[in-house]
Protein backbone atom coordinates (compact mmCIF):
# COMPACT_ATOMS: atom_id res chain seq x y z
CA UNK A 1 -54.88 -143.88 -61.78
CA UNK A 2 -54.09 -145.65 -65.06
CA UNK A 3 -52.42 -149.53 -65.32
CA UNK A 4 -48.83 -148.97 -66.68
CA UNK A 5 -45.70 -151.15 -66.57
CA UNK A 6 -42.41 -149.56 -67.46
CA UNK A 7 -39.19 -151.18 -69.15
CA UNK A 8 -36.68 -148.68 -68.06
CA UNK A 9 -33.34 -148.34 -69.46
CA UNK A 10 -30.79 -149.01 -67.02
CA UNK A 11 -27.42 -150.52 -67.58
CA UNK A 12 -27.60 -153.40 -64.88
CA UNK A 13 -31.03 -154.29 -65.07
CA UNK A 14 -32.00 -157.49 -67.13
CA UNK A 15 -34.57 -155.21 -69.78
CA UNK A 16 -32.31 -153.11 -70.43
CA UNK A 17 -32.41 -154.36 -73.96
CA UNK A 18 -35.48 -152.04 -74.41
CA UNK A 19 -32.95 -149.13 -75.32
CA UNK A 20 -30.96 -150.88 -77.28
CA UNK A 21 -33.72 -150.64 -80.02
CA UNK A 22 -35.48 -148.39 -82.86
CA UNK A 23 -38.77 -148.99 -80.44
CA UNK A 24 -40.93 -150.03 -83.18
CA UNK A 25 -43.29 -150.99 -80.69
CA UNK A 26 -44.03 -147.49 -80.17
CA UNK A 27 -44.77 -147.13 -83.91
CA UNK A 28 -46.43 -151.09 -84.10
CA UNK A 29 -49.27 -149.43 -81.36
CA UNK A 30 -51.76 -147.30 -82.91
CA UNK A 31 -53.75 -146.80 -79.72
CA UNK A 32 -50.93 -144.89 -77.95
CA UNK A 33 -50.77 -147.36 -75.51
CA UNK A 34 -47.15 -147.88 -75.89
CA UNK A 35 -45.14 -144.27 -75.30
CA UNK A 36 -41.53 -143.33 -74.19
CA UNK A 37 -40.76 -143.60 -70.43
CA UNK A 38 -39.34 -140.17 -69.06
CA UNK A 39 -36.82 -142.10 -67.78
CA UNK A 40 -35.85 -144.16 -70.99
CA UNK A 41 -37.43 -147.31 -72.17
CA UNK A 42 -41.31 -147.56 -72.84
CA UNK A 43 -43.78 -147.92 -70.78
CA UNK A 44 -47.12 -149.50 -71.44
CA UNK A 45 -50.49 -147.85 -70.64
CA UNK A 46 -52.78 -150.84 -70.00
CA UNK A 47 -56.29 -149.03 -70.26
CA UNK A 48 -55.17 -147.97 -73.74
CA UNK A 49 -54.26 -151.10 -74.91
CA UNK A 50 -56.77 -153.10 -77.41
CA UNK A 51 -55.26 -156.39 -77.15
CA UNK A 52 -54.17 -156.45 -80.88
CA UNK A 53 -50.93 -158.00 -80.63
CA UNK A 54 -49.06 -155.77 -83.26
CA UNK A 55 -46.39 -154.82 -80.58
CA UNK A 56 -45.33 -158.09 -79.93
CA UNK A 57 -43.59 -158.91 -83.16
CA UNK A 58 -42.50 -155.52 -83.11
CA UNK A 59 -39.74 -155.88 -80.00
CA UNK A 60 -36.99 -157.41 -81.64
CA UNK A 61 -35.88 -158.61 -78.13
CA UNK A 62 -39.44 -160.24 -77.09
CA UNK A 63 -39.82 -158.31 -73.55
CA UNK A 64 -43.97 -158.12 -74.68
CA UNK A 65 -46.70 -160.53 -74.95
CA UNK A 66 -50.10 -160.51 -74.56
CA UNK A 67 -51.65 -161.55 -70.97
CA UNK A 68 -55.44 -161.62 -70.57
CA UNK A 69 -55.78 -159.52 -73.78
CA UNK A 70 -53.70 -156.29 -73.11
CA UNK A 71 -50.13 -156.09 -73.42
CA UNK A 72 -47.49 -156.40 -70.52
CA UNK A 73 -43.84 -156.64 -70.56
CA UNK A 74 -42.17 -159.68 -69.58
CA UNK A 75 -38.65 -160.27 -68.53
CA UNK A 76 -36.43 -162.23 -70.91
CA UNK A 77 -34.31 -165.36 -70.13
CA UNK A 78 -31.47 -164.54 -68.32
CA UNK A 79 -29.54 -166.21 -71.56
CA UNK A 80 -31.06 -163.69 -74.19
CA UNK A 81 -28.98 -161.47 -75.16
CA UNK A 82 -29.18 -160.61 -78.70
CA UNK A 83 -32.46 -160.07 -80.74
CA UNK A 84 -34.65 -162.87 -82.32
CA UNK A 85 -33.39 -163.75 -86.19
């Protein structure tokens, strides 16, 4: 089975930013690593990551970095609220 993480679109959870967004991450990727979550949100297919980086300027809220070369979501500050300037 593949490595994923999902950012699901849920109006109480904390990334629920994710659907707030154009999801230019989706179009940053050009591995299709990064695709729409059934559910809402993205989710991230790890295996199909290449480490590049280009989807972590792309979130305008900063739910993605780079861990260990291959892209993960990570949960933002409980003060962020509105996206970087």
């Amino acid at each position: 089975m593949p490595h994923s993480s999902t950012l699901l679109a849920e109006p109480v959870s904390a990334p629920s930013q994710c659907a707030a967004c154009a999801a230019d991450c989706l179009e940053a990727c050009f591995n299709d690593a990064i695709v729409a979550a059934e559910r809402g949100g993205v989710e991230i297919l790890e295996d199909n990551c290449a480490g590049c980086g280009a989807c972590v300027p792309a979130c305008d809220f900063g739910l993605i970095r780079l861990q260990d070369g291959v892209a993960q979501f990570r949960l933002p500050a409980a003060s962020a609220k509105a996206p970087r300037p």
